[in-house]
Protein backbone atom coordinates (compact mmCIF):
# COMPACT_ATOMS: atom_id res chain seq x y z
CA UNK A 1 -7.59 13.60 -13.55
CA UNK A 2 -8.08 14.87 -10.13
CA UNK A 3 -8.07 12.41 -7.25
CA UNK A 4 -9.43 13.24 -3.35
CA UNK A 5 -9.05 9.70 -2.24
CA UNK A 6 -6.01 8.72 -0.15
CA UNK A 7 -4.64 5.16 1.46
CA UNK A 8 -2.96 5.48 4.94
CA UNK A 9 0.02 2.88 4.48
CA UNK A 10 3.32 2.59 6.12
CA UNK A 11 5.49 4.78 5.16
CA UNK A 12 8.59 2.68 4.33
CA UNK A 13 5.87 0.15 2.09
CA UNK A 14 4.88 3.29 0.35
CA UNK A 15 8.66 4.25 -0.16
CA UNK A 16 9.15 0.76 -1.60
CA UNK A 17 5.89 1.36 -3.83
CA UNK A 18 7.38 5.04 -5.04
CA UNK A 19 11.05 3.00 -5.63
CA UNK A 20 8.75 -0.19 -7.93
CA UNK A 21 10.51 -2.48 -5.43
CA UNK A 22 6.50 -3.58 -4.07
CA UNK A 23 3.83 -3.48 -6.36
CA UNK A 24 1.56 -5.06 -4.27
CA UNK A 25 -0.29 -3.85 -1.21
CA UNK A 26 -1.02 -6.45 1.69
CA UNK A 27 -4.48 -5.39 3.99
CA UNK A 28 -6.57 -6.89 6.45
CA UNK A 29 -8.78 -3.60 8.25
CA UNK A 30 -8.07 -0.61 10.65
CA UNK A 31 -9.45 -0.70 13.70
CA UNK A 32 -11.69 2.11 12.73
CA UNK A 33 -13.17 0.09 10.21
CA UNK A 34 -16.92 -1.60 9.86
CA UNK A 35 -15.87 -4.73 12.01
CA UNK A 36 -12.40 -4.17 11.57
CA UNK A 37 -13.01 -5.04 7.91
CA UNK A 38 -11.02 -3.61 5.34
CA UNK A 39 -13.54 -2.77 2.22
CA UNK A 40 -11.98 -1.72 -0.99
CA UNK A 41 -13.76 1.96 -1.55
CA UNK A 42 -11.60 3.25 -4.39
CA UNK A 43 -9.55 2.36 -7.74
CA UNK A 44 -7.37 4.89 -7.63
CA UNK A 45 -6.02 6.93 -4.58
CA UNK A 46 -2.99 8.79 -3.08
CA UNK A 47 -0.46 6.98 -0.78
CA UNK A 48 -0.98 8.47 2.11
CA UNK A 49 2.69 7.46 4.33
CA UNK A 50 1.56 6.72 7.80
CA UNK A 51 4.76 6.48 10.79
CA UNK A 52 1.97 5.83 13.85
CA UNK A 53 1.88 2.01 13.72
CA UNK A 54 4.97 1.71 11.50
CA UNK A 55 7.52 -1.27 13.25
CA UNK A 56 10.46 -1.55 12.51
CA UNK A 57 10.30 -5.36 13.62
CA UNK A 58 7.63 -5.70 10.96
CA UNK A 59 9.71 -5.49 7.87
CA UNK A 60 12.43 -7.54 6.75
CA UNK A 61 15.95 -6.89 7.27
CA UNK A 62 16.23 -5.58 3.42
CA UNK A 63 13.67 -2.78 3.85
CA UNK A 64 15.60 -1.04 6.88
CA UNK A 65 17.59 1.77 4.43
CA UNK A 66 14.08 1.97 3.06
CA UNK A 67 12.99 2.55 6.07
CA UNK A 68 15.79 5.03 6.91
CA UNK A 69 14.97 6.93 3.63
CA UNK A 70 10.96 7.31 4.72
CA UNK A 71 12.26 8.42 8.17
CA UNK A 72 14.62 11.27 6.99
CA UNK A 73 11.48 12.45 4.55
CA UNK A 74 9.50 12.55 7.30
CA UNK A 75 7.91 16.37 6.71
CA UNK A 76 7.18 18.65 9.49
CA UNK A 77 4.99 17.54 12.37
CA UNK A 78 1.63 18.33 11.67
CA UNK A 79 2.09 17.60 7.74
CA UNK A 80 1.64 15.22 4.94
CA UNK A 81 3.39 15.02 1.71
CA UNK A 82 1.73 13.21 -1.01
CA UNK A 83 4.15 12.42 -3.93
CA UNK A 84 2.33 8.92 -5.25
CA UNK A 85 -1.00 7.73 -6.29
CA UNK A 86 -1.94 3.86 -7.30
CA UNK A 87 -4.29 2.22 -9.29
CA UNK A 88 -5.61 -1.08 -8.51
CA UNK A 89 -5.40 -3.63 -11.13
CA UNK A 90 -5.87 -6.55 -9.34
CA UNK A 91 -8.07 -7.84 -6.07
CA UNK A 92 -7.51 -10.89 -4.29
CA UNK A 93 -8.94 -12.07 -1.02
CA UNK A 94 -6.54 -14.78 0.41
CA UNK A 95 -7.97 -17.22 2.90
CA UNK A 96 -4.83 -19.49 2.81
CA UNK A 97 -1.80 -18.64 4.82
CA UNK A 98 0.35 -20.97 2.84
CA UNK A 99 -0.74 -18.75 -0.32
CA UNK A 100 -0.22 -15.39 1.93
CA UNK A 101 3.02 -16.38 2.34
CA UNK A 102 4.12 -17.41 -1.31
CA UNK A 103 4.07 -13.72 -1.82
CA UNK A 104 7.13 -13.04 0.36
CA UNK A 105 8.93 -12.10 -2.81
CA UNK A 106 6.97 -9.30 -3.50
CA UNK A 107 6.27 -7.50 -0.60
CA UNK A 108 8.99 -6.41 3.17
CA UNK A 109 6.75 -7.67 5.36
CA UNK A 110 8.09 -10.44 7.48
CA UNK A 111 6.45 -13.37 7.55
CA UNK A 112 5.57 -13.03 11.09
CA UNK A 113 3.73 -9.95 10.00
CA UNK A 114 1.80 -11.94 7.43
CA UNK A 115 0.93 -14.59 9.71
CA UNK A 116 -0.29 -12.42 12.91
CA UNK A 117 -2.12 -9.56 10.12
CA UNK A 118 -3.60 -12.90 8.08
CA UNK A 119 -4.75 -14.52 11.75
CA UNK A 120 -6.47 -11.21 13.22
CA UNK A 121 -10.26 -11.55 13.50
CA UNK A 122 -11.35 -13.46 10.64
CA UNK A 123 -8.23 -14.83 9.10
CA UNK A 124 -7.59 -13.62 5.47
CA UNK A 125 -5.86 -11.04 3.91
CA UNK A 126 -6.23 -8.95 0.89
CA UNK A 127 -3.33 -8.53 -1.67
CA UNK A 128 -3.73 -5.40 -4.04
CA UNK A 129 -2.04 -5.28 -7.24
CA UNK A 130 -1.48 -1.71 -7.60
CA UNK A 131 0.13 0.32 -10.80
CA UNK A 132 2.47 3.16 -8.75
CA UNK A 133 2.79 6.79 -10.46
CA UNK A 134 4.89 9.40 -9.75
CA UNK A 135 3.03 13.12 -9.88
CA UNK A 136 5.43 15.49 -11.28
CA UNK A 137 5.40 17.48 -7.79
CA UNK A 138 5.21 16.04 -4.15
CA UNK A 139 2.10 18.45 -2.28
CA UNK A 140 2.12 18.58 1.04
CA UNK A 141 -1.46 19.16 2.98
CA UNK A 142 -2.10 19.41 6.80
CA UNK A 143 -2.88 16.57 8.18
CA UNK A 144 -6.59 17.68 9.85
CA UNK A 145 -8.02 15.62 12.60
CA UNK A 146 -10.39 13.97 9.79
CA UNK A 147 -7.10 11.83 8.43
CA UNK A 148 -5.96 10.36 11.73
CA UNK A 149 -7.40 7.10 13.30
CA UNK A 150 -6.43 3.57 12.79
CA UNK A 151 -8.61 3.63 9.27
CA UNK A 152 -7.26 2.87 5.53
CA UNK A 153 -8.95 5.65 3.80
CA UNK A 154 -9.22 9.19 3.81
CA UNK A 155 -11.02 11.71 2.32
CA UNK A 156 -9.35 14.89 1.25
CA UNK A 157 -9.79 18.55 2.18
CA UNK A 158 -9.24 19.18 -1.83
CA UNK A 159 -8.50 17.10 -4.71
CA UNK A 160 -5.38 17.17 -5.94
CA UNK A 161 -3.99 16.79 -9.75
CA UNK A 162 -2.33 13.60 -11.01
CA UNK A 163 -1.53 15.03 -14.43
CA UNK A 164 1.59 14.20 -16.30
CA UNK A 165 2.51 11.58 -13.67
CA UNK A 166 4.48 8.77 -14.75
CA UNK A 167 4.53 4.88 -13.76
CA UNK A 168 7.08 3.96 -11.75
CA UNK A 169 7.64 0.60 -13.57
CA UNK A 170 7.75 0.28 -17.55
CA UNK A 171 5.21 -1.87 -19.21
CA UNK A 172 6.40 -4.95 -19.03
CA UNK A 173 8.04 -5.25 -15.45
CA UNK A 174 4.26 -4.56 -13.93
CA UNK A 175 2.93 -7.69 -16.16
CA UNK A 176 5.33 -9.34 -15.23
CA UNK A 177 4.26 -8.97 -11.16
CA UNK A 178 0.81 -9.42 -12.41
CA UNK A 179 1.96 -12.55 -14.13
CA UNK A 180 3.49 -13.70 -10.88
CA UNK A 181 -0.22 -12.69 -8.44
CA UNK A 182 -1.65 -15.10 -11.05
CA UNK A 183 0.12 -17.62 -10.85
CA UNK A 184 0.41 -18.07 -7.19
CA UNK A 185 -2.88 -17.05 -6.48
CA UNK A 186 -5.38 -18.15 -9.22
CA UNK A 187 -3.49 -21.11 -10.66
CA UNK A 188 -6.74 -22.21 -12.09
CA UNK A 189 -7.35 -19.11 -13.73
CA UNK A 190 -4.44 -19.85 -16.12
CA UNK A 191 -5.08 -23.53 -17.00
């Protein structure tokens, strides 16, 4: 399979999604967006690490050597390395903060982050369950003009292969995060 799709995130979240210490990917909309609204446009997609709007005073205190890891893979100026894809397995739109923050266990965002991301604009926020793989080689492409901006997606110059790429977590340790979305976030569903 051959995917041209990418997902601009943090980079230190998509270290933590590439280590299967996150599974889950918190959104509300890039600026850039239709009305600041972030729209799901893709399944499956490469994590695209992003250091632009990256804050250090936006993650908890547990993700900083993450953080020091993203920063000392940082490639040249001018590039982006690509050594992840996801696939989204689950979609939730969360309209409770209370709920938004029951997730603190899965995710380094403080919950100051949570509350001021959930609060923008329309408050809500969506949470993506999202299988990680590891492609056998990390590419690095240019980063072009087209993949800057305050946007979530990107389109790429070429597809690139995600054969023989493994999941970062076994089986049973991504139900069991799935298991855990459920519960805290469609408690009915499971009754």
């Amino acid at each position: 399979m051959e995917l041209s799709n990418a997902f601009k995130e943090w980079a230190v979240i998509c270290r933590a999604l590439a280590l299967g210490k996150q599974s889950i990917i918190l959104r509300k909309g890039g600026i850039a967006e239709d009305a600041g609204e972030f729209v799901i446009e893709h399944k499956r997609f490469w994590l695209f690490p992003t250091y632009t709007h990256q804050q250090q005073g936006g993650i908890r205190e547990e993700a900083l050597p993450l953080l020091q890891e993203a920063e000392a893979e940082k490639p040249a100026p001018g590039h982006v390395r690509l050594s992840h894809w996801a696939e989204v397995t689950g979609i939730y739109h969360v309209h409770d903060v209370t709920a938004a923050l029951l997730l603190a266990h899965l995710h380094f965002w403080t919950e100051d982050t949570v509350r001021k991301r959930f609060a923008y604009g329309t408050p809500g926020l969506y949470v993506l369950a999202a299988r990680i793989y590891r492609a056998p080689e990390a590419q690095e492409i240019v980063d072009t003009p087209l993949y800057q901006g305050c946007k979530s997606w990107v389109e790429l110059d070429a597809p690139l292969s995600t054969e023989s790429s493994t999941p970062v977590l076994a089986d049973k340790d991504y139900q069991d995060v799935k298991w855990n979305l459920e519960m805290l976030l469609s408690p009915t569903a499971l009754a």
